[in-house]
C-alpha atoms as a PDB file:
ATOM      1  CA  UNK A   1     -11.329   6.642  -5.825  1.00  0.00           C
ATOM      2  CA  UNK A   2     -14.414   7.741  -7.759  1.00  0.00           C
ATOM      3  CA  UNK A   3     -15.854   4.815  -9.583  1.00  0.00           C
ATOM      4  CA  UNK A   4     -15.786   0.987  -9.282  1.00  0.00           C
ATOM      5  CA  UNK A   5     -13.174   0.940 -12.301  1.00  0.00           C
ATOM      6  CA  UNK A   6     -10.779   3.238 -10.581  1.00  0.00           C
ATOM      7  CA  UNK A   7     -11.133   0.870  -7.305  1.00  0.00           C
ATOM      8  CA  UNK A   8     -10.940  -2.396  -9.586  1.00  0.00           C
ATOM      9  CA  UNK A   9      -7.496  -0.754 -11.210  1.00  0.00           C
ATOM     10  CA  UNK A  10      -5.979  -0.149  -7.542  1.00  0.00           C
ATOM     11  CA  UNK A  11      -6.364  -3.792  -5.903  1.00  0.00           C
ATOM     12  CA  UNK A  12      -4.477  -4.559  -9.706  1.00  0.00           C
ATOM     13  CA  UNK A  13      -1.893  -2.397  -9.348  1.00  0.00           C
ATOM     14  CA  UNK A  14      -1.165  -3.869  -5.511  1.00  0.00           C
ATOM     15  CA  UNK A  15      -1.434  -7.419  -7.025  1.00  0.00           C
ATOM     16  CA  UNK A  16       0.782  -6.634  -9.408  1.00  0.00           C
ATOM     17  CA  UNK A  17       3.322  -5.111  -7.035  1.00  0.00           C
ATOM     18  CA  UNK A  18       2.731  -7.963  -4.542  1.00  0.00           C
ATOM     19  CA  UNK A  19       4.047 -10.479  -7.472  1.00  0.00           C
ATOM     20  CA  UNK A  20       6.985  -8.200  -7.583  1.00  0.00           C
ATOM     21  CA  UNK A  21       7.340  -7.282  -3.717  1.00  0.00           C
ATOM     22  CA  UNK A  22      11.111  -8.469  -1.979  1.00  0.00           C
ATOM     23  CA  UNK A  23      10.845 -11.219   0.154  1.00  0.00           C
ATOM     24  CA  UNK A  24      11.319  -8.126   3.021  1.00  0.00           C
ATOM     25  CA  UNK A  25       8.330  -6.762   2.527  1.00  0.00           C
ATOM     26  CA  UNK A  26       6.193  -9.329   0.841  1.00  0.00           C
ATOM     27  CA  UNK A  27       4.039 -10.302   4.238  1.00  0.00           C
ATOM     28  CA  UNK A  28       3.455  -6.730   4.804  1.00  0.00           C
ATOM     29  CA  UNK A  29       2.533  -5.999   1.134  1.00  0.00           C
ATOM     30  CA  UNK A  30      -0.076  -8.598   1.302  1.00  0.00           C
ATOM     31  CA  UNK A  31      -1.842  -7.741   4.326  1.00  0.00           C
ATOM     32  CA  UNK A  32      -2.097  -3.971   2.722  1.00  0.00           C
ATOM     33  CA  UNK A  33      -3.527  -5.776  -0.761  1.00  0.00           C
ATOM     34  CA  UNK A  34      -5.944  -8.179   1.578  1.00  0.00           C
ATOM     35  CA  UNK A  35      -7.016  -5.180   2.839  1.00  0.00           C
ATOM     36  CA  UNK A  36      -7.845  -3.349  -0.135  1.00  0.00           C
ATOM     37  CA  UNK A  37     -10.044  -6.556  -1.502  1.00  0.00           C
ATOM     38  CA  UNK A  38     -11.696  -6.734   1.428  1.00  0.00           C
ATOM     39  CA  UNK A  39     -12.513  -3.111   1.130  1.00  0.00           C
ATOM     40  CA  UNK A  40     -14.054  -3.251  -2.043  1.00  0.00           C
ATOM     41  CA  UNK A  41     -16.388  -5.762  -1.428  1.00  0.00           C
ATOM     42  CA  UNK A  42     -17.455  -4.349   1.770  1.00  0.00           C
ATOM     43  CA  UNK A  43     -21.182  -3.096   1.965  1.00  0.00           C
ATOM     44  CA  UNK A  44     -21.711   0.793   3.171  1.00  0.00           C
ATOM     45  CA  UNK A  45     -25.067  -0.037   4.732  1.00  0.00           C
ATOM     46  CA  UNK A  46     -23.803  -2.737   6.876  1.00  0.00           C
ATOM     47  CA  UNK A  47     -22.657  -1.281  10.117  1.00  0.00           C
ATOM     48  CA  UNK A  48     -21.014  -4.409  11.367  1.00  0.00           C
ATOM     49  CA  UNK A  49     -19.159  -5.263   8.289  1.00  0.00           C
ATOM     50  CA  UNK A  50     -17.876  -0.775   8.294  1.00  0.00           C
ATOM     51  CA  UNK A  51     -16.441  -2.128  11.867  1.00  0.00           C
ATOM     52  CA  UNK A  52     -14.659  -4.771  10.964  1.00  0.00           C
ATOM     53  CA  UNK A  53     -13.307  -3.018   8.107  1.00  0.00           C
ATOM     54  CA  UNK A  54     -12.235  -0.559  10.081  1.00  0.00           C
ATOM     55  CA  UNK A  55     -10.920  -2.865  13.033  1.00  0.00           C
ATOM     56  CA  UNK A  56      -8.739  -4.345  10.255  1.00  0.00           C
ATOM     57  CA  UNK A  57      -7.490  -1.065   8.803  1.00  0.00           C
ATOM     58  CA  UNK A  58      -6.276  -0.605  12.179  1.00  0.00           C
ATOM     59  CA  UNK A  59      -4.860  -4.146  12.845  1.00  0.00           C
ATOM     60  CA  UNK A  60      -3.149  -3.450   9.157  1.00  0.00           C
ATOM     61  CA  UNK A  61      -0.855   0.172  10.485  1.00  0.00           C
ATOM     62  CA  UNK A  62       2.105  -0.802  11.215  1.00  0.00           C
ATOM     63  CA  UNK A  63       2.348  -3.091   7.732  1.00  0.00           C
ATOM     64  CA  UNK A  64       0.925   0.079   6.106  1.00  0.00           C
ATOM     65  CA  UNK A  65       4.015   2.304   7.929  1.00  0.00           C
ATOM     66  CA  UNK A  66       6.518  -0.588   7.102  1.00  0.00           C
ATOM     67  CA  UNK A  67       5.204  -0.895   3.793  1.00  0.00           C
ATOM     68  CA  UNK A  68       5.414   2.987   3.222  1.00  0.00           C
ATOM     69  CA  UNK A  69       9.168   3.614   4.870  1.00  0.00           C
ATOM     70  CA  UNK A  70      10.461   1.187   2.248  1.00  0.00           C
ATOM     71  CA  UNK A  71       9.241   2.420  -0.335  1.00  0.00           C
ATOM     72  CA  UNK A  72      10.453   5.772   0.462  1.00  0.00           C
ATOM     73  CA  UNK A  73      13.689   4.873   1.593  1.00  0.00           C
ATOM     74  CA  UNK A  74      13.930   2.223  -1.651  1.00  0.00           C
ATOM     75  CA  UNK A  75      12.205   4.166  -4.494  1.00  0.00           C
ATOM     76  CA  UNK A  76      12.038   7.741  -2.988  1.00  0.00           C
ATOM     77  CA  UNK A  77       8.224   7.629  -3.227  1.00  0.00           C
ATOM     78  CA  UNK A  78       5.163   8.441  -1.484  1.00  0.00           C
ATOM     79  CA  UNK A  79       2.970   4.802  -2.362  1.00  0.00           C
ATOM     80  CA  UNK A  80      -0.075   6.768  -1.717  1.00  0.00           C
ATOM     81  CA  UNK A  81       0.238   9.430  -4.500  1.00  0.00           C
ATOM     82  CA  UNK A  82       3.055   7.974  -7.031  1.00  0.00           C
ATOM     83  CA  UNK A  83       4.748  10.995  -6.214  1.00  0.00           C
ATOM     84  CA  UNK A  84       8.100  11.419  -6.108  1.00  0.00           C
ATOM     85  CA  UNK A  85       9.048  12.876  -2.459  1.00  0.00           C
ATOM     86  CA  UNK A  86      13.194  13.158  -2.598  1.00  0.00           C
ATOM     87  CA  UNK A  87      15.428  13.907  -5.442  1.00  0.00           C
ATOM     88  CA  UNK A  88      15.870  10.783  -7.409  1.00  0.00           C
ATOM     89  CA  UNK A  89      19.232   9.201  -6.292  1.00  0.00           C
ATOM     90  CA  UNK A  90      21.781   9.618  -8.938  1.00  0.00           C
ATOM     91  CA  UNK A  91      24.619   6.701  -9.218  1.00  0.00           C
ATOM     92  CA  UNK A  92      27.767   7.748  -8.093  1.00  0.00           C
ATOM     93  CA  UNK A  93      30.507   8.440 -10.673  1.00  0.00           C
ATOM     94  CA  UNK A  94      33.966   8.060 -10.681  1.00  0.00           C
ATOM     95  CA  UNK A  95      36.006  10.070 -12.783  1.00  0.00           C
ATOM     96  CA  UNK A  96      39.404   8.669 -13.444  1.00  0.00           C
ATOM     97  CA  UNK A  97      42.328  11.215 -13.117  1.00  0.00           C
ATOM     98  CA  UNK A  98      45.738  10.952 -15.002  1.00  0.00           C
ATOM     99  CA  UNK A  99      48.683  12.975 -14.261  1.00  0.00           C
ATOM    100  CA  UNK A 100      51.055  13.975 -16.888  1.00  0.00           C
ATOM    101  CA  UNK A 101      54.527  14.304 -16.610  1.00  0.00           C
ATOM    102  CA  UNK A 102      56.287  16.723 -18.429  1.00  0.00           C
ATOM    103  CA  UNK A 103      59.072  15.479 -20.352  1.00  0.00           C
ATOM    104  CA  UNK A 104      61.973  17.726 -19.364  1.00  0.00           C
ATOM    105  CA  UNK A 105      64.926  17.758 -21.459  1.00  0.00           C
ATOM    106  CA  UNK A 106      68.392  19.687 -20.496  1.00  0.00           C
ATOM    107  CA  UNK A 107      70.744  20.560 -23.038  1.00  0.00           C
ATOM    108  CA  UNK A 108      74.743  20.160 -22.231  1.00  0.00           C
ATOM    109  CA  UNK A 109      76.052  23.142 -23.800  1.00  0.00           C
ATOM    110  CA  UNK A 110      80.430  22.279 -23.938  1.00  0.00           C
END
């Protein structure tokens, strides 16, 4: 993220998804959208508050990894590009068969 704007329009797009996130996955979600706020308010010339920052990115892994396999495994995509990593899942079809019987006749010749 290059700007302010384009860091503004990413803790949006997780609140947004938060509002939306499955009960499942909702405590996970939030501690990856916490994350990101806290992130954008933190200073780059305070050491202390880089550490913490970076203490909490690692406290926040395994609700990043959770947060990630769902999504794949859901949506077949990778949250951190949009991308779509597996072939879209297509609904399965059923295609009713009918049989025909052919009428068969017989002809009594006397």
């Amino acid at each position: 993220m290059g700007t302010g704007t384009d860091v503004t329009a990413m803790i949006d797009r997780y609140e947004r998804l938060l509002k939306r996130a499955p009960l499942s996955i909702e405590g996970d979600f939030a501690i990856l959208t916490g994350l990101l706020q806290d992130a954008s308010k933190v200073n780059p010339s305070d050491e202390e508050a880089l550490q913490a920052m970076a203490d909490a990115t690692y406290a926040a892994n395994q609700s990043a990894l959770n947060v990630r396999d769902w999504v794949k495994s859901t949506c077949a995509v990778d949250i951190s590009t949009g991308l779509n990593i597996d072939p879209p899942r297509l609904p399965t079809t059923t295609i009713a068969t009918t049989t025909t019987l052919a009428a068969t006749t017989s002809t009594v010749v006397p």
